[in-house]
Protein backbone atom coordinates (compact mmCIF):
# COMPACT_ATOMS: atom_id res chain seq x y z
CA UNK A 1 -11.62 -3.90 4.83
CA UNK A 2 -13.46 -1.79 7.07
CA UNK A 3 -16.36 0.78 6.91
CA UNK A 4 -16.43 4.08 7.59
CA UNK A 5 -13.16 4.95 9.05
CA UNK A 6 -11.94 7.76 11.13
CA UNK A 7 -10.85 10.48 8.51
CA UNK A 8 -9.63 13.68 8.38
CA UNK A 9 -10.46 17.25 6.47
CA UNK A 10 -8.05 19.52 5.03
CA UNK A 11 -8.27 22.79 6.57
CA UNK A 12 -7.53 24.56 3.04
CA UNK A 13 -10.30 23.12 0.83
CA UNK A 14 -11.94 21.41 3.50
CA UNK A 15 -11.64 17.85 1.56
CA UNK A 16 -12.11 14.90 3.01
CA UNK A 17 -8.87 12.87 3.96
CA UNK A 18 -7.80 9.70 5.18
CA UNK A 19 -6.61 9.60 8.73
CA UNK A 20 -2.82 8.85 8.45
CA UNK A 21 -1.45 7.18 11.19
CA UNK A 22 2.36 7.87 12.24
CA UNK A 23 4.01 5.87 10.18
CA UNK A 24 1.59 6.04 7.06
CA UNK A 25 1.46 8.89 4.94
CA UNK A 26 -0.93 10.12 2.22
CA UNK A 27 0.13 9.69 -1.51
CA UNK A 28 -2.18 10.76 -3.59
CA UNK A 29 -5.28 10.92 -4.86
CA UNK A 30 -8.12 10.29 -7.72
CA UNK A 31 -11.60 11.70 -7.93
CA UNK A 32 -13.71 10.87 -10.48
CA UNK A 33 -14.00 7.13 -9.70
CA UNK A 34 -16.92 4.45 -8.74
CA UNK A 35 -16.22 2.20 -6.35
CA UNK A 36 -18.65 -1.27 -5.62
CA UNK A 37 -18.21 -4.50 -3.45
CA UNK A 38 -19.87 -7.78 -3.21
CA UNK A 39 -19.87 -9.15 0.55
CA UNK A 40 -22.42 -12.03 0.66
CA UNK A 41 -25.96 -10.91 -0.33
CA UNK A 42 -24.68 -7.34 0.44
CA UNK A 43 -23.80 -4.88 -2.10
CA UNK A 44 -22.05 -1.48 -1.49
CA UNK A 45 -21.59 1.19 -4.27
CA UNK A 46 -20.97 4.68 -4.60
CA UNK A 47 -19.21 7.47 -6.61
CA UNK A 48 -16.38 9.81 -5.16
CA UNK A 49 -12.35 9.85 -4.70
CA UNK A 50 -10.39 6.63 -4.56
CA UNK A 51 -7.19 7.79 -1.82
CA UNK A 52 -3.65 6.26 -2.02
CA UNK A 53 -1.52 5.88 1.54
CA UNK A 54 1.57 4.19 1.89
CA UNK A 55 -0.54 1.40 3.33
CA UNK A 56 -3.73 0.76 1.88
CA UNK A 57 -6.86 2.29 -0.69
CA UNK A 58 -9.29 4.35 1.05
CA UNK A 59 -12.50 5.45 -0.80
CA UNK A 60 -14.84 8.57 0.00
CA UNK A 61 -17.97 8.87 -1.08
CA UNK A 62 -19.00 12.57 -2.78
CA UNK A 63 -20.29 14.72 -0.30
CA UNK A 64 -23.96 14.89 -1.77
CA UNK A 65 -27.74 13.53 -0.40
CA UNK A 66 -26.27 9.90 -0.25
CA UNK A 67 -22.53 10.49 1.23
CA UNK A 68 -24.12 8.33 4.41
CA UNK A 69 -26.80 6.10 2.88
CA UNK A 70 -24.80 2.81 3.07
CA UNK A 71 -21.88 4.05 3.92
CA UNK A 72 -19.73 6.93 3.48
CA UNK A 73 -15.81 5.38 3.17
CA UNK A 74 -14.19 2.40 3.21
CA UNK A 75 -10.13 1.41 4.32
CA UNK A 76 -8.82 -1.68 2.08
CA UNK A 77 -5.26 -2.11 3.94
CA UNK A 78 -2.62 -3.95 1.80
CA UNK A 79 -2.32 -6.45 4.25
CA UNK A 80 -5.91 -7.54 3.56
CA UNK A 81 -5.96 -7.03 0.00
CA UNK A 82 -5.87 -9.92 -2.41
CA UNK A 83 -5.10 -10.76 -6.27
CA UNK A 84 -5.52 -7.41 -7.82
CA UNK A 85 -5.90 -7.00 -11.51
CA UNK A 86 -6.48 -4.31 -13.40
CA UNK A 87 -9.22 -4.89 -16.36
CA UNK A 88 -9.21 -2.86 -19.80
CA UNK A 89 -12.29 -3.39 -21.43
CA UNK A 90 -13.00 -2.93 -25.03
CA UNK A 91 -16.27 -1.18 -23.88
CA UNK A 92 -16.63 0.49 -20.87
CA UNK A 93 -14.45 1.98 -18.04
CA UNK A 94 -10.52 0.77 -17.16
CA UNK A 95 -11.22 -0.46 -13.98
CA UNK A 96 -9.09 -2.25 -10.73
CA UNK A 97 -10.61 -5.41 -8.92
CA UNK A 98 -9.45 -7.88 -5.89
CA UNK A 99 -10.93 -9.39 -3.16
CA UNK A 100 -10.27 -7.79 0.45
CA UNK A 101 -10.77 -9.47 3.55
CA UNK A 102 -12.28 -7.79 6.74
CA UNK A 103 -10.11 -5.80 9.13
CA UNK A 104 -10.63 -7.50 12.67
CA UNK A 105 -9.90 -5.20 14.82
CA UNK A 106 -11.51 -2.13 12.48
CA UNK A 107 -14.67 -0.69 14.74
CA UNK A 108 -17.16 -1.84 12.04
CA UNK A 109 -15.23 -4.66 10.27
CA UNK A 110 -16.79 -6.86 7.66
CA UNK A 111 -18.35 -10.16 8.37
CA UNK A 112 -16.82 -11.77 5.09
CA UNK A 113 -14.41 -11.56 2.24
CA UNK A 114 -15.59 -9.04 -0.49
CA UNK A 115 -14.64 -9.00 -4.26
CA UNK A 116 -14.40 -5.24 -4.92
CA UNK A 117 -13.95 -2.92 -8.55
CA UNK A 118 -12.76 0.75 -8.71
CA UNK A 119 -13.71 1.88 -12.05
CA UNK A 120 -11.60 4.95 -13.17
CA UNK A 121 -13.52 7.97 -15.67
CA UNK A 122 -10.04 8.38 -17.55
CA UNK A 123 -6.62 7.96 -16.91
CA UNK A 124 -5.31 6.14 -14.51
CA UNK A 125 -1.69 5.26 -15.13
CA UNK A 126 -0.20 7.06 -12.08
CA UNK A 127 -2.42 5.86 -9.32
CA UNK A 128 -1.91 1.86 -10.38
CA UNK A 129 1.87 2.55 -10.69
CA UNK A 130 1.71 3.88 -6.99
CA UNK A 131 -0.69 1.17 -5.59
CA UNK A 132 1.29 -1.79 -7.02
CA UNK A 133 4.78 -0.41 -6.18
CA UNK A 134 3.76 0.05 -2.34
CA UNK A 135 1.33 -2.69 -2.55
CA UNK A 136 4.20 -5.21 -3.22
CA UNK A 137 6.04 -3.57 -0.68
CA UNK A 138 3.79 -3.96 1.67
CA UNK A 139 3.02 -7.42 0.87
CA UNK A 140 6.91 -8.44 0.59
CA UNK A 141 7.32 -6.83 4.59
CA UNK A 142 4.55 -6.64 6.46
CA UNK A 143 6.74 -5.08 8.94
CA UNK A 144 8.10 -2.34 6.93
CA UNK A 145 8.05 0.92 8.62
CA UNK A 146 8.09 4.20 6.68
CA UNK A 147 10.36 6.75 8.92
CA UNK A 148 9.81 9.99 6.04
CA UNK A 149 7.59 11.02 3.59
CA UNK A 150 8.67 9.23 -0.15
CA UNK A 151 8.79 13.12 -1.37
CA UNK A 152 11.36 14.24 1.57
CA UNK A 153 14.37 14.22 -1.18
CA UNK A 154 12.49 15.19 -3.83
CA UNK A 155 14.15 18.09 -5.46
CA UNK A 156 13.91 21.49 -3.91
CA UNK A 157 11.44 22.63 -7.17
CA UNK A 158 8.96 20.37 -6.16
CA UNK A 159 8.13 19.69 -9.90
CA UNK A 160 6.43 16.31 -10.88
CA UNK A 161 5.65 15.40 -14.19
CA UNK A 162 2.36 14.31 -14.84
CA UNK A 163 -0.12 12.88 -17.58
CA UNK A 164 -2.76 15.23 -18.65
CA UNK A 165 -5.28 12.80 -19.05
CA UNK A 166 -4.36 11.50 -15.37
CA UNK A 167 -7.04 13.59 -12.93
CA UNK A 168 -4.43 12.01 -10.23
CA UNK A 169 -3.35 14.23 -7.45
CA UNK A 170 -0.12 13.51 -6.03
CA UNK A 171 0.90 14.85 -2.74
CA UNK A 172 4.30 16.66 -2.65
CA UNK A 173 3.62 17.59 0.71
CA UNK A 174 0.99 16.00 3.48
CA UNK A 175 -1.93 18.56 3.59
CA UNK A 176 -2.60 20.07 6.98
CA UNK A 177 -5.68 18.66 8.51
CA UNK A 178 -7.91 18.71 11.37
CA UNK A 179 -10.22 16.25 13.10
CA UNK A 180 -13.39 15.10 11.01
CA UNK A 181 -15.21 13.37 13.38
CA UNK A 182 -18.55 14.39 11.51
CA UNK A 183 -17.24 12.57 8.49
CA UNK A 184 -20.64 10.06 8.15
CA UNK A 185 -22.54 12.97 9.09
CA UNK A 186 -25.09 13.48 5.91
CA UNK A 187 -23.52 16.28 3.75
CA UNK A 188 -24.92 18.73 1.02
CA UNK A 189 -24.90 19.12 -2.62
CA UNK A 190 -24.36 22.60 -2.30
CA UNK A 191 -21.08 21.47 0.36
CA UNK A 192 -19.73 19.06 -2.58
CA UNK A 193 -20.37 21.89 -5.03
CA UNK A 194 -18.14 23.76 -2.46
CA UNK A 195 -15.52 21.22 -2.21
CA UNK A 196 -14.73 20.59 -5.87
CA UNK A 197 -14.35 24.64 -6.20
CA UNK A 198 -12.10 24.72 -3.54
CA UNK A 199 -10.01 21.91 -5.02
CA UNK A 200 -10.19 23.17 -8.58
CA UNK A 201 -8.67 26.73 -7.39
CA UNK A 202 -6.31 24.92 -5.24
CA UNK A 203 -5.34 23.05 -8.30
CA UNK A 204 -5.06 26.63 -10.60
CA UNK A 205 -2.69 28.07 -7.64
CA UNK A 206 -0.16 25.30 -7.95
CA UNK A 207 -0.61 24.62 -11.60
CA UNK A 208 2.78 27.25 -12.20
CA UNK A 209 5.04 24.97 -9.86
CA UNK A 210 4.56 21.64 -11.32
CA UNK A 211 5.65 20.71 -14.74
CA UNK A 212 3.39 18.57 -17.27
CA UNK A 213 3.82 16.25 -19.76
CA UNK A 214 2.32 13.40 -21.33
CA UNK A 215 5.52 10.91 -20.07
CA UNK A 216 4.88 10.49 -16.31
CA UNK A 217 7.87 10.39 -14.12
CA UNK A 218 7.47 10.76 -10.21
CA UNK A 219 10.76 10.85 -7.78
CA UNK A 220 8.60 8.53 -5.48
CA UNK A 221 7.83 6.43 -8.36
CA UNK A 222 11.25 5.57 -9.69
């Protein structure tokens, strides 16, 4: 695990992103989650979007008066991920937990192993069935290269088929991005008020090209 890596904003809604590398590509997405972890005596928490790559979890903080108190992301690669579970309890929020070790080459790694929870407001079916399907296959070949987005022969309609109770976004395309080297920079409320717009009208314009339904089948996913 490592804090507060290099990231990236989408030019169009002017999100923050993960910073893909060349052989890692962005999968998809889930706001609406709280993320915590236990390293030591130190305790890190905060509320935002929970990203899926081909190669690890990366969560952002919300963009609001505390995006840089603490921290403001943090990159749990596969590699350094350990015994995930996912917990339904009767009472309270659906949540995923593990422990992650520190990445040691990262340029503000972690001095210990952490036990970390992502709690998920909702649905959450299509994120876990992404994280544990590339998870394993990370895990299985820790030399496994991916040469093409999962989507490239997806069908030319682009449709996916989604669960309306799932706020997951999945990426049927990477996003075009640009630098965000002002990522830990303190943001706004008024900025995160701006960036949830910008996603929900995103969201509206390519609500007519993907089909719903309450059965969720993903060509990536099968």
């Amino acid at each position: 695990m490592a804090i507060n890596p290099v990231l990236a904003q989408d030019i169009h809604t002017k999100q923050l992103l993960p910073y893909c590398a060349n052989d890692e590509y962005l999968l998809m997405h889930r706001p609406q989650t709280r993320f915590s972890v236990k390293i030591g005596m130190q305790y890190l928490k905060g509320r935002g979007d929970t990203f899926l790559t081909t190669h690890r979890i990366v969560f952002i903080k919300n963009r609001d008066k505390g995006f840089s108190e603490g921290f403001s992301s943090i990159s749990m690669p596969f590699s350094n991920l350990d015994d995930p579970r996912f917990r339904q309890p009767i009472f309270g929020s659906n949540y995923l937990e593990g422990t992650i070790r520190p990445v040691a080459d990262a340029a503000i790694p972690l001095r210990d192993t952490g036990k970390f929870y992502i709690c998920f407001d909702g649905g959450c079916a299509m994120f876990l069935k992404g994280f544990y399907m590339y998870y394993a296959r990370v895990r299985n070949n820790s030399n496994a290269v991916m040469h093409a987005h999962p989507f490239s022969n997806a069908p030319e309609t682009r449709s996916a088929f989604v669960d309306p109770d799932d706020p997951t976004h999945v990426y049927l395309t990477q996003p075009e991005t640009v630098s965000a080297e002002d990522a830990t920079a303190e943001g706004s409320a008024d900025q995160n008020n701006a960036d949830q717009e910008n996603r929900r009208q995103v969201d509206a314009n390519t609500a007519g090209h993907a089909t719903t339904t309450a059965s969720a089948t993903i060509p990536f996913l099968l």
